[in-house]
PDB file of N, CA and C in Angstrom:
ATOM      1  N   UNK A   1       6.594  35.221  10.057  1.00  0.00           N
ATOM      2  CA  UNK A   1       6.731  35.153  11.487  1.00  0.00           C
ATOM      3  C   UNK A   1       7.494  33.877  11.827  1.00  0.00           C
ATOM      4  N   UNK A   2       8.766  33.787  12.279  1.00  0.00           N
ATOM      5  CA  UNK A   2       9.301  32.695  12.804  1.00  0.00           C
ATOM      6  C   UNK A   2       8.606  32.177  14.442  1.00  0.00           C
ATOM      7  N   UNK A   3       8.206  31.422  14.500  1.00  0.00           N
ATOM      8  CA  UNK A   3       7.792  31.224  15.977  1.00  0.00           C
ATOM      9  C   UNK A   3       8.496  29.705  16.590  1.00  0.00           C
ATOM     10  N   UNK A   4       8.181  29.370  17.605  1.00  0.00           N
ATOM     11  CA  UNK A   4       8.291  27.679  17.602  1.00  0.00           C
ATOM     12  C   UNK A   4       7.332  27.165  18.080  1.00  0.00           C
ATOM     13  N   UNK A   5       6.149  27.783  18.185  1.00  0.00           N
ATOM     14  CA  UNK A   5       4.714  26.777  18.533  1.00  0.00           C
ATOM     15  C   UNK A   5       4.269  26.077  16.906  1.00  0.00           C
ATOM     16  N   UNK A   6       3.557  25.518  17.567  1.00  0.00           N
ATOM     17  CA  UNK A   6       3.289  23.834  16.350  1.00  0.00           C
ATOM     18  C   UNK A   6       2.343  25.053  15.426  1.00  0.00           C
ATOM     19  N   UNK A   7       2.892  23.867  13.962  1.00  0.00           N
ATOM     20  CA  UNK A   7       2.221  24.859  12.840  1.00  0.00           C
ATOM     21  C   UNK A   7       0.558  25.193  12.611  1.00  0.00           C
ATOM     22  N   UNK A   8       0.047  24.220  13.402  1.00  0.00           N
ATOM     23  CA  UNK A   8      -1.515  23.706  13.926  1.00  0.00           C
ATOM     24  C   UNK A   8      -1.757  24.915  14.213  1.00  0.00           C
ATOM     25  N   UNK A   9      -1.233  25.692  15.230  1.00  0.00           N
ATOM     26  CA  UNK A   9      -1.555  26.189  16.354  1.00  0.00           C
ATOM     27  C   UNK A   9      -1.576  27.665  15.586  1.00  0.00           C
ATOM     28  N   UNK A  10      -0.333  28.354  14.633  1.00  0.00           N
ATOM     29  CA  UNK A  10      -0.124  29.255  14.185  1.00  0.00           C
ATOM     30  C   UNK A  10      -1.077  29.574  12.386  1.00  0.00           C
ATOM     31  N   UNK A  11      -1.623  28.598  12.350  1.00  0.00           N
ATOM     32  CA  UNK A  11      -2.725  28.744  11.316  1.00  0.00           C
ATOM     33  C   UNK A  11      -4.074  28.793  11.620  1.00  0.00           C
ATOM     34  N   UNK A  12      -4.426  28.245  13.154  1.00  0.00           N
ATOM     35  CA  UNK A  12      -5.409  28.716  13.685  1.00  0.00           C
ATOM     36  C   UNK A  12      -5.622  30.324  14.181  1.00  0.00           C
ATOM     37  N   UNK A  13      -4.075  30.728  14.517  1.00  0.00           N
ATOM     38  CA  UNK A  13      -3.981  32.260  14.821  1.00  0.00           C
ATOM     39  C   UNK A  13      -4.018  32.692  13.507  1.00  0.00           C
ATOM     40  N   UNK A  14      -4.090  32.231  12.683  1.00  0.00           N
ATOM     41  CA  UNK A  14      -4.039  33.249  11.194  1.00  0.00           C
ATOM     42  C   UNK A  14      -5.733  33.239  10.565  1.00  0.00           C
ATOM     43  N   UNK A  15      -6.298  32.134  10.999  1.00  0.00           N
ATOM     44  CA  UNK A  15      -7.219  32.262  10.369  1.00  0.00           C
ATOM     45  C   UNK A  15      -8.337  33.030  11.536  1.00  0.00           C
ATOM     46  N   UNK A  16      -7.943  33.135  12.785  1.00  0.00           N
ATOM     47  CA  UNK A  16      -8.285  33.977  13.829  1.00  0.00           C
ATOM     48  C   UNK A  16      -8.345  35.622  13.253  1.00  0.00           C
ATOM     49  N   UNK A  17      -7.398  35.978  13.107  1.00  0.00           N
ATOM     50  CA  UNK A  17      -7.043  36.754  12.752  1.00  0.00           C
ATOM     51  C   UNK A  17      -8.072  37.517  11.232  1.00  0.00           C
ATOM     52  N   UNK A  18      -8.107  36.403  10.284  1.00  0.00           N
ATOM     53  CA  UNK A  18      -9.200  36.640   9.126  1.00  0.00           C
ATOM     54  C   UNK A  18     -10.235  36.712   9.533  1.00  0.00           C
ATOM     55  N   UNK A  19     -10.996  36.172  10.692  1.00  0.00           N
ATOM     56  CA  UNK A  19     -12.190  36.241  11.051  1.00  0.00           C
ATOM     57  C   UNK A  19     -12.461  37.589  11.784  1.00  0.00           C
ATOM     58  N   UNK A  20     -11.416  37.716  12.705  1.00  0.00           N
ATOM     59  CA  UNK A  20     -11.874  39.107  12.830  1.00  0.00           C
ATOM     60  C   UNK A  20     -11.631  40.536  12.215  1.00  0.00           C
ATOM     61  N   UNK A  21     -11.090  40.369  10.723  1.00  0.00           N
ATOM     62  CA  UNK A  21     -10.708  41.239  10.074  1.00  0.00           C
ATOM     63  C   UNK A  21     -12.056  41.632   9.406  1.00  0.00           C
ATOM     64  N   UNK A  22     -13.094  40.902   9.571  1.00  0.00           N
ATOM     65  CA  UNK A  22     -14.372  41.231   8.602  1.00  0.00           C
ATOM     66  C   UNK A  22     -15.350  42.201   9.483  1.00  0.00           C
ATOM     67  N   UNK A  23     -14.890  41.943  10.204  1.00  0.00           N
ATOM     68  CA  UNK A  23     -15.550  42.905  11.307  1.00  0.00           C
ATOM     69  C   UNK A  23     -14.830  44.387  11.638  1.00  0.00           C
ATOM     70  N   UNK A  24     -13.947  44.534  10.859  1.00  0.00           N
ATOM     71  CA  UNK A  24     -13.627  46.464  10.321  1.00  0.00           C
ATOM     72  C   UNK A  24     -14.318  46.566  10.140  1.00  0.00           C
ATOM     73  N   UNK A  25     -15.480  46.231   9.021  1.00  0.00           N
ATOM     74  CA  UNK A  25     -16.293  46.886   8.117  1.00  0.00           C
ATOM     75  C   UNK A  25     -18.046  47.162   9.454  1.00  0.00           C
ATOM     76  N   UNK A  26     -18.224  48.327   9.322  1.00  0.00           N
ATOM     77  CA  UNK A  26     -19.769  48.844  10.053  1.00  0.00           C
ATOM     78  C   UNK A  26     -20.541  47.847   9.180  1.00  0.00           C
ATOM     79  N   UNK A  27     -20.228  48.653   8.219  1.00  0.00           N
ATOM     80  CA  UNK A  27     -21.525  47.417   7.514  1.00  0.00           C
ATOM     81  C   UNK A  27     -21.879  45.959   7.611  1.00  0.00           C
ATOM     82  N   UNK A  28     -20.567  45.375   7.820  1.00  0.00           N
ATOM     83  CA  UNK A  28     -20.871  43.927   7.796  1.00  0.00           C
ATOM     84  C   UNK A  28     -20.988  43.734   9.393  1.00  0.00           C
ATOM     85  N   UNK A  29     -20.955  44.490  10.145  1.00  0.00           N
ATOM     86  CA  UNK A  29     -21.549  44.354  11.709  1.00  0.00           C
ATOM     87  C   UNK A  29     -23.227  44.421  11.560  1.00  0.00           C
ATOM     88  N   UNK A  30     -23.350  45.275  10.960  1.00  0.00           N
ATOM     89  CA  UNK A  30     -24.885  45.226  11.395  1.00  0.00           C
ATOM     90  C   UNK A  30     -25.575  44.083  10.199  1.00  0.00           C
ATOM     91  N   UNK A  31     -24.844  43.785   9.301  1.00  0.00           N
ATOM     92  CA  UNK A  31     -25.444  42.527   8.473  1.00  0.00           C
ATOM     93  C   UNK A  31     -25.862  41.723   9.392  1.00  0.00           C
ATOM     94  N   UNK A  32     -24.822  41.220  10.177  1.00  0.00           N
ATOM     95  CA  UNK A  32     -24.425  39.863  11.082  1.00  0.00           C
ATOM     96  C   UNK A  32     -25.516  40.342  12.187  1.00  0.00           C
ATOM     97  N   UNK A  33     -25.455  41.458  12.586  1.00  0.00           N
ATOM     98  CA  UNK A  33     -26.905  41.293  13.706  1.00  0.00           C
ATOM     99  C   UNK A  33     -28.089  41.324  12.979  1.00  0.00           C
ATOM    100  N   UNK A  34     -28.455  41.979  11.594  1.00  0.00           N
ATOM    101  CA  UNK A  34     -29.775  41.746  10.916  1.00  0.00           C
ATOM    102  C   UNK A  34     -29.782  40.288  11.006  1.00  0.00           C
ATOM    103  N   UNK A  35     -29.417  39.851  10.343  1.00  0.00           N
ATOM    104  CA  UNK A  35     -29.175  38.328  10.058  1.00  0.00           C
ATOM    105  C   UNK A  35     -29.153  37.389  11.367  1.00  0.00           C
ATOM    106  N   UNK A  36     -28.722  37.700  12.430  1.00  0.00           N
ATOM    107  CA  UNK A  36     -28.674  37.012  13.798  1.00  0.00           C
ATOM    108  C   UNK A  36     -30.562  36.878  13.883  1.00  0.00           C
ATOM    109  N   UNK A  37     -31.400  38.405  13.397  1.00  0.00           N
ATOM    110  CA  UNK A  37     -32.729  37.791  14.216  1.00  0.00           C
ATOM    111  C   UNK A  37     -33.706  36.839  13.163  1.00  0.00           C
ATOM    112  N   UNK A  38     -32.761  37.416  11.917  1.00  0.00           N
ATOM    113  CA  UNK A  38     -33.423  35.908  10.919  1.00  0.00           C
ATOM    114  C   UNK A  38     -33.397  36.350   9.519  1.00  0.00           C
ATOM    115  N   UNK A  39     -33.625  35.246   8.765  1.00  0.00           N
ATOM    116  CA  UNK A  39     -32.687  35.516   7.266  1.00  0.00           C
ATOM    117  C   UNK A  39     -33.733  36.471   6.694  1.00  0.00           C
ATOM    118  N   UNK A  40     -32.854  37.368   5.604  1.00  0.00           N
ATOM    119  CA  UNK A  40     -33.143  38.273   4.813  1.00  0.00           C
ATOM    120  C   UNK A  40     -32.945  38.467   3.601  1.00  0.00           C
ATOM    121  N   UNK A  41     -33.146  38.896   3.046  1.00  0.00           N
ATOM    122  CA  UNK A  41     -32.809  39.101   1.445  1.00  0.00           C
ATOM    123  C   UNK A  41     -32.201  40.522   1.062  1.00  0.00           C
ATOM    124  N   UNK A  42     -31.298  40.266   0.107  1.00  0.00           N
ATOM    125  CA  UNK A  42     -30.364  41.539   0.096  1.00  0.00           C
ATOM    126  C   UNK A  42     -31.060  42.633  -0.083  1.00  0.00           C
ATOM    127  N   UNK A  43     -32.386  42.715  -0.661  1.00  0.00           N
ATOM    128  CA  UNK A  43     -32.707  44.282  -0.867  1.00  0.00           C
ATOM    129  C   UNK A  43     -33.376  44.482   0.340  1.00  0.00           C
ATOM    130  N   UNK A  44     -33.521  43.524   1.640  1.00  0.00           N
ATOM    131  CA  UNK A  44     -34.304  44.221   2.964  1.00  0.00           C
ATOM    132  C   UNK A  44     -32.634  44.662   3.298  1.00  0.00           C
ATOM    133  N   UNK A  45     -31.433  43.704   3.186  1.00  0.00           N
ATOM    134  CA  UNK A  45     -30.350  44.471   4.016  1.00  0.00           C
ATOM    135  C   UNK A  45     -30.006  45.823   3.582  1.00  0.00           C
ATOM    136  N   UNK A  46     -29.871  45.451   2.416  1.00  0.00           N
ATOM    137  CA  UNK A  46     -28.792  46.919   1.836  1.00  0.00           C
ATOM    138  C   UNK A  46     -30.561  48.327   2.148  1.00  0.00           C
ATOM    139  N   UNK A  47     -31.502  48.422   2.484  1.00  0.00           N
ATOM    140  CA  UNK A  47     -32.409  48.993   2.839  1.00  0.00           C
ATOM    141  C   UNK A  47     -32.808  49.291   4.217  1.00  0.00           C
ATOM    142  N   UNK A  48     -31.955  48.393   4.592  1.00  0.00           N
ATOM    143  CA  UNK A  48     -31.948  48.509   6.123  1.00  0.00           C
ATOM    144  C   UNK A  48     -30.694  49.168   7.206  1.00  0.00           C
ATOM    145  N   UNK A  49     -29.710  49.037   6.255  1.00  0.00           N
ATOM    146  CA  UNK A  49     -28.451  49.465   6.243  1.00  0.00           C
ATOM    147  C   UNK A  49     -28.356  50.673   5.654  1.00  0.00           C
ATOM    148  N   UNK A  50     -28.844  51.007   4.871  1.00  0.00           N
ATOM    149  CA  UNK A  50     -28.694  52.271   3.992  1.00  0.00           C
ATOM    150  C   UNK A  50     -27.389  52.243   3.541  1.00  0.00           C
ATOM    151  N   UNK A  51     -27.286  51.054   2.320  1.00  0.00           N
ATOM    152  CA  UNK A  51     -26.527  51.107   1.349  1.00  0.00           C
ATOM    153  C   UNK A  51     -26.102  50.658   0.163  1.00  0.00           C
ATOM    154  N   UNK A  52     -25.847  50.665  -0.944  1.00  0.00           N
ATOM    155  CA  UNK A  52     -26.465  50.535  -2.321  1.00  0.00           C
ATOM    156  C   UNK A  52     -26.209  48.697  -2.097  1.00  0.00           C
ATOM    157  N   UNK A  53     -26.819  48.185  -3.199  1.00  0.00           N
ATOM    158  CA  UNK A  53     -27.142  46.801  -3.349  1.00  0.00           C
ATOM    159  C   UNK A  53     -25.750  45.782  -3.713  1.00  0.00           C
ATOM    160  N   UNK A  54     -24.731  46.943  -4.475  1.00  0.00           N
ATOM    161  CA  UNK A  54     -23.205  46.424  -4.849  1.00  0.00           C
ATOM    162  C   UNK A  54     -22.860  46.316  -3.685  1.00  0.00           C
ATOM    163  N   UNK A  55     -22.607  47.664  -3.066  1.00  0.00           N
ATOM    164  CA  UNK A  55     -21.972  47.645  -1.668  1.00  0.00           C
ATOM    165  C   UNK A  55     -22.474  46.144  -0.807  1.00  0.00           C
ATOM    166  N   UNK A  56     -23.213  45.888  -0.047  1.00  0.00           N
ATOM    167  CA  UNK A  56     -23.838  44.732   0.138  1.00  0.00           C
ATOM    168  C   UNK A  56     -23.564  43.533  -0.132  1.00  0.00           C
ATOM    169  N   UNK A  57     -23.656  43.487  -1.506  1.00  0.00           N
ATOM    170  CA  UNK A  57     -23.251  42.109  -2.122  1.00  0.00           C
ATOM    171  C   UNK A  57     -21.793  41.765  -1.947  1.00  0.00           C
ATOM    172  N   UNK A  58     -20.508  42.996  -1.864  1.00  0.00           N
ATOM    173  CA  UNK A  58     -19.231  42.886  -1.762  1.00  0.00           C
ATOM    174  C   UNK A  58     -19.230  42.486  -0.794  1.00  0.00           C
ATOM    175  N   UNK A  59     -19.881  42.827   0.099  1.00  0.00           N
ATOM    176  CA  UNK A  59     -19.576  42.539   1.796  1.00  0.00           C
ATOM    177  C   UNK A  59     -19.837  41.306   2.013  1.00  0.00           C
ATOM    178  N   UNK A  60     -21.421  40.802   1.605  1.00  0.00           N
ATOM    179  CA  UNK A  60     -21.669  39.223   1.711  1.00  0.00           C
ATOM    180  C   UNK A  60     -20.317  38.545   0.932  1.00  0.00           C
ATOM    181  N   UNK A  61     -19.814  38.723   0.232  1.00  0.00           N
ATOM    182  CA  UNK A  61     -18.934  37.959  -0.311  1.00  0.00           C
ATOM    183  C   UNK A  61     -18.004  37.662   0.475  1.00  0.00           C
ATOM    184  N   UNK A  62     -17.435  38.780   1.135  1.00  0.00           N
ATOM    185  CA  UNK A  62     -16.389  38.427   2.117  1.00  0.00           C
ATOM    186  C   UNK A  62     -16.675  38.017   3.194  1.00  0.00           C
ATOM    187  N   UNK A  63     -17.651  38.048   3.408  1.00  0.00           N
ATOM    188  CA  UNK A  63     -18.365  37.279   5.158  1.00  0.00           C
ATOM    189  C   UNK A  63     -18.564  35.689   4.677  1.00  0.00           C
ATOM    190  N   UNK A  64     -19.119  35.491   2.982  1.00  0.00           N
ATOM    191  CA  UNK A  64     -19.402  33.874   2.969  1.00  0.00           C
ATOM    192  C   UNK A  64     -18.283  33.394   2.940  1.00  0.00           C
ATOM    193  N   UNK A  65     -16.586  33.899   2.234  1.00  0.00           N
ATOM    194  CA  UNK A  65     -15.453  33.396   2.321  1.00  0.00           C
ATOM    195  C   UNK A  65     -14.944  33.510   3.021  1.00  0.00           C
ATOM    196  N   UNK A  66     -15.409  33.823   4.677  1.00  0.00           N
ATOM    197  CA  UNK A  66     -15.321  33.866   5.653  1.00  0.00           C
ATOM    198  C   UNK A  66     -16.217  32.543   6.504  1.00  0.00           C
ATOM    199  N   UNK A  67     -16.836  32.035   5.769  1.00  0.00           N
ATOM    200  CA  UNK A  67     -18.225  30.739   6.385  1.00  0.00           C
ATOM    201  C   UNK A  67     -18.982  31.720   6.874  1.00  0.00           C
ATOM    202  N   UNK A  68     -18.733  32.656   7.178  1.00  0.00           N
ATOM    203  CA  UNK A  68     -20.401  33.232   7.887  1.00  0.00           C
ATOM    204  C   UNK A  68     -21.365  33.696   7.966  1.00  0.00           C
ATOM    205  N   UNK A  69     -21.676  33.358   6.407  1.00  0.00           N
ATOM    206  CA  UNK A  69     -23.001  33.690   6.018  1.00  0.00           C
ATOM    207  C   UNK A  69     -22.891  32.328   4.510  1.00  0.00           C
ATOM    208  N   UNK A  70     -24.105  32.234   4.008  1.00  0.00           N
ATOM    209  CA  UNK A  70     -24.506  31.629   3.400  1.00  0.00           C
ATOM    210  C   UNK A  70     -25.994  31.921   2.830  1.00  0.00           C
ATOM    211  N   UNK A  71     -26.181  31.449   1.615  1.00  0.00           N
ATOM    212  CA  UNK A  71     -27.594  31.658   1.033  1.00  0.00           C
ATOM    213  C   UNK A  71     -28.402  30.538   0.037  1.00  0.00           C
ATOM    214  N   UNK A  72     -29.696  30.762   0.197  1.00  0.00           N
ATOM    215  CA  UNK A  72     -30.380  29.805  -0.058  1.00  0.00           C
ATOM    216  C   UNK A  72     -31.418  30.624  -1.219  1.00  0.00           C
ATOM    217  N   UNK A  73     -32.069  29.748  -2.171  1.00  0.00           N
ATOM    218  CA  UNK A  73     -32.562  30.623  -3.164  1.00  0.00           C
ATOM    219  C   UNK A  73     -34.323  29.833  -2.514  1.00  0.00           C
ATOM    220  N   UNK A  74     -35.507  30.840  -2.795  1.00  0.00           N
ATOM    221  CA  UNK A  74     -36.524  30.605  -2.148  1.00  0.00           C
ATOM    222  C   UNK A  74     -37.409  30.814  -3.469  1.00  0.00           C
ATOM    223  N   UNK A  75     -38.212  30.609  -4.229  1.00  0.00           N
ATOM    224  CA  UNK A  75     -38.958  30.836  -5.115  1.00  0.00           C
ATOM    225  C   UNK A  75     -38.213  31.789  -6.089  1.00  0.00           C
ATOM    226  N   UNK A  76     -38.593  33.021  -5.964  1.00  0.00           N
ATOM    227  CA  UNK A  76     -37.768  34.015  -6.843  1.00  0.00           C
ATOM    228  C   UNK A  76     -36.482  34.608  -5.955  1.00  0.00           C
ATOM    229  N   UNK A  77     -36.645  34.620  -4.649  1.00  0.00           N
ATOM    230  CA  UNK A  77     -35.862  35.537  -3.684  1.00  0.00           C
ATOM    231  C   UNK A  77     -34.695  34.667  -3.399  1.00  0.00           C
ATOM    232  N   UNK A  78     -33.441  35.468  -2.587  1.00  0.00           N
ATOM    233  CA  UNK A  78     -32.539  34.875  -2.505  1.00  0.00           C
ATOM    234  C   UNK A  78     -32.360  35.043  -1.218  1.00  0.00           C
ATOM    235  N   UNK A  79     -31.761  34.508  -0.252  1.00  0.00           N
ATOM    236  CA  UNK A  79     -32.149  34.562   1.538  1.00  0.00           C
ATOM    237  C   UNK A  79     -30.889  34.661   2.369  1.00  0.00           C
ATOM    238  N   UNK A  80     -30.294  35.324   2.868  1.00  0.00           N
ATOM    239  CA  UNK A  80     -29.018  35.466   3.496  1.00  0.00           C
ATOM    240  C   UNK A  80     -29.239  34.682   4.876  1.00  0.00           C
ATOM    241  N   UNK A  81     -28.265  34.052   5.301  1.00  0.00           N
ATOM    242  CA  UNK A  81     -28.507  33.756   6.802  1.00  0.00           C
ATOM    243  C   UNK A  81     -27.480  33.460   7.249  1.00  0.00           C
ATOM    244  N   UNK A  82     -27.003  33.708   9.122  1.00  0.00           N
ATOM    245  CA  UNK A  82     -25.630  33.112   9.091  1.00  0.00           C
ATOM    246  C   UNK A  82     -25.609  31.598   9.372  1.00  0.00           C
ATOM    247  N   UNK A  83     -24.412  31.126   8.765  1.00  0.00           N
ATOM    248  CA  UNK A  83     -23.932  29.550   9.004  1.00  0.00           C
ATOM    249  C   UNK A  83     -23.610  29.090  10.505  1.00  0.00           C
ATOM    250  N   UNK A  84     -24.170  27.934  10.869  1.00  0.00           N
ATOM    251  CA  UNK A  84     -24.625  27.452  11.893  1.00  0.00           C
ATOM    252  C   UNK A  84     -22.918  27.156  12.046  1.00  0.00           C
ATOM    253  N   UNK A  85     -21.700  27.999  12.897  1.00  0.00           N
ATOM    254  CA  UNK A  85     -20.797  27.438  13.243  1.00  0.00           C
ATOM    255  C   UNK A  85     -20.167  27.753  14.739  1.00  0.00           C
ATOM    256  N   UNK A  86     -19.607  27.024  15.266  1.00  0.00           N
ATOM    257  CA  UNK A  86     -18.962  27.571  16.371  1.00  0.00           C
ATOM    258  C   UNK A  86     -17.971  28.648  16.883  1.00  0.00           C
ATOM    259  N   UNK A  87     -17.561  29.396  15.581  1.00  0.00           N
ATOM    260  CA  UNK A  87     -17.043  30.825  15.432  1.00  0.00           C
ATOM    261  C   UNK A  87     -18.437  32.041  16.017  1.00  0.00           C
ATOM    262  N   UNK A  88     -19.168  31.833  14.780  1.00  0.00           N
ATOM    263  CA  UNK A  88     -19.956  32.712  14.940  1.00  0.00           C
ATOM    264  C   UNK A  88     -20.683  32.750  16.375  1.00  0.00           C
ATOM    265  N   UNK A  89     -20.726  31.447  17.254  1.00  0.00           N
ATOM    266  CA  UNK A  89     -21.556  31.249  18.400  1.00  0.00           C
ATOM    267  C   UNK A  89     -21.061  32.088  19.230  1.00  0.00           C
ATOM    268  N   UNK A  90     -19.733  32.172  18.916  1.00  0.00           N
ATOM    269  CA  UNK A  90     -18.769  32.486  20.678  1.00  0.00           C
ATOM    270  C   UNK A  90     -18.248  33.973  20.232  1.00  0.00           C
ATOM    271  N   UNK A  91     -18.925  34.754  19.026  1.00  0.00           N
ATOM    272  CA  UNK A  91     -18.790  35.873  18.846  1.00  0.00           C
ATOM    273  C   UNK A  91     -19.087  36.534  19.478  1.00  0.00           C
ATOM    274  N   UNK A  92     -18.352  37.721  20.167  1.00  0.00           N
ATOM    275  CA  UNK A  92     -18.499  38.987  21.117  1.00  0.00           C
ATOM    276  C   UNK A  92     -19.422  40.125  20.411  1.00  0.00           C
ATOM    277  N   UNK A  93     -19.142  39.948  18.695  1.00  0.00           N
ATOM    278  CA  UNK A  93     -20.084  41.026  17.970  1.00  0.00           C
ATOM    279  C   UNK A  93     -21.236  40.642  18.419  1.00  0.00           C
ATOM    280  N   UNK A  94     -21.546  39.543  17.769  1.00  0.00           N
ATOM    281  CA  UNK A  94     -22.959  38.646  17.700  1.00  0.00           C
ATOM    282  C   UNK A  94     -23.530  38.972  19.094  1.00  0.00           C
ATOM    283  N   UNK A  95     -23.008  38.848  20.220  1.00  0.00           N
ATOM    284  CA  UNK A  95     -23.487  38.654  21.490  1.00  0.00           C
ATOM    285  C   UNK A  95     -23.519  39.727  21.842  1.00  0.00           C
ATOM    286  N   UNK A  96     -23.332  41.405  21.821  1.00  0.00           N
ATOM    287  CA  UNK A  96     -23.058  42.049  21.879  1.00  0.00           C
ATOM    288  C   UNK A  96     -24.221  43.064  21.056  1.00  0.00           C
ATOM    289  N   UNK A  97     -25.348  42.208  20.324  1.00  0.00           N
ATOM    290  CA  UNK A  97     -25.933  43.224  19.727  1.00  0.00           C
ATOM    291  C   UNK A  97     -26.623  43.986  20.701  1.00  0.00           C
ATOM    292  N   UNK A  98     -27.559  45.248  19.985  1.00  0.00           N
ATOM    293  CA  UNK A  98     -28.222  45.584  21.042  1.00  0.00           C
ATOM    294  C   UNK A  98     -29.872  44.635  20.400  1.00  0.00           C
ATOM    295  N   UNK A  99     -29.952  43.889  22.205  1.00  0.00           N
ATOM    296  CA  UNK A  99     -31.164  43.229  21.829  1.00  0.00           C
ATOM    297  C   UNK A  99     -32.829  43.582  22.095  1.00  0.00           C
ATOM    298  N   UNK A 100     -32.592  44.714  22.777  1.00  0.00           N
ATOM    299  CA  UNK A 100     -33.468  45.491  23.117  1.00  0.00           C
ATOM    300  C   UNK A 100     -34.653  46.578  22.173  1.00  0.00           C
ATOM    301  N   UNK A 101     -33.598  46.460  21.075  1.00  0.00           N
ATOM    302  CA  UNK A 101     -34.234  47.341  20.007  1.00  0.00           C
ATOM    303  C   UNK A 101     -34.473  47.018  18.874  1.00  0.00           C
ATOM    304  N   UNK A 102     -35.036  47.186  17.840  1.00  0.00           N
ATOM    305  CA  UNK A 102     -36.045  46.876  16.632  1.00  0.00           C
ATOM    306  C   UNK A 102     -34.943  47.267  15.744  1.00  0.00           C
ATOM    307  N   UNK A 103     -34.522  46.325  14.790  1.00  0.00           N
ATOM    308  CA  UNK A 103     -33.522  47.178  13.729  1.00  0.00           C
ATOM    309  C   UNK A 103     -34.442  46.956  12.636  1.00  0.00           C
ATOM    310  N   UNK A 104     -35.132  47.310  12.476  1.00  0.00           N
ATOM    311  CA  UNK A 104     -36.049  46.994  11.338  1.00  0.00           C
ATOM    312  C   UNK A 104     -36.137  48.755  10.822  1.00  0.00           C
ATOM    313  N   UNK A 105     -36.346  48.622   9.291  1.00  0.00           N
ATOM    314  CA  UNK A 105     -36.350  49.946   8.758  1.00  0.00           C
ATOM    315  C   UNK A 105     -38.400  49.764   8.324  1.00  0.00           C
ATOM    316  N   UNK A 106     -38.613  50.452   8.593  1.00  0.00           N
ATOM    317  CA  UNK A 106     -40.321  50.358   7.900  1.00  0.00           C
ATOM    318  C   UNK A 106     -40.101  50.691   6.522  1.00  0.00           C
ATOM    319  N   UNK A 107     -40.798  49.661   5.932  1.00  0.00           N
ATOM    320  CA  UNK A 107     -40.929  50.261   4.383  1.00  0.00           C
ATOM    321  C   UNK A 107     -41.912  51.029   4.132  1.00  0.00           C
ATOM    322  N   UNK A 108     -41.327  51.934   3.000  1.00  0.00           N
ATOM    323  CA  UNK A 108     -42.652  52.815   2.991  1.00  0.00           C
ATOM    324  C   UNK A 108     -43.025  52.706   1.437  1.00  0.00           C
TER     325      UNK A 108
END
């Protein structure tokens, strides 16, 4: 892209651009709202999502090389949560969930 705005300005539109490219994916929408009401561990997501545990893990990958998610290891378990940043704050997904309703899957 030839432009003439400052190069500052046109790598912030690019990395604009990466951020909201992760958000094609259904799946990694409803990660980001599981995860909005509090951290989880991959076998409540991919169980909650209804979808295999690879699938899942590909997706976290591209959301953490994205900053927006991150994980913490807890005794044996491993804990997804999103990263405290000012992207994710001023997200229209994020803000946009539905907050009215229970996304919780009951285990049985």
């Amino acid at each position: 892209m030839r432009s003439g705005l400052p190069p500052d300005i046109l790598k912030l539109a690019e990395q604009q651009v990466g951020f909201c490219k992760v958000f094609s994916n259904t799946a990694r929408v409803l990660i980001l709202w599981l995860l909005a009401e509090r951290k989880r561990t991959a076998i409540e997501l991919a169980f909650t999502i209804g979808i295999s545990r690879q699938e899942l893990l590909k997706n976290l990958q591209v959301m953490n090389y994205r900053n927006l998610v991150v994980s913490s290891r807890e005794e044996n378990n491993i804990y997804y949560y999103i990263r405290n940043n000012e992207e994710i704050g001023i997200c229209p997904i994020l803000s946009n969930r539905p907050l009215n309703q229970v996304l919780e899957v009951p285990v049985i």
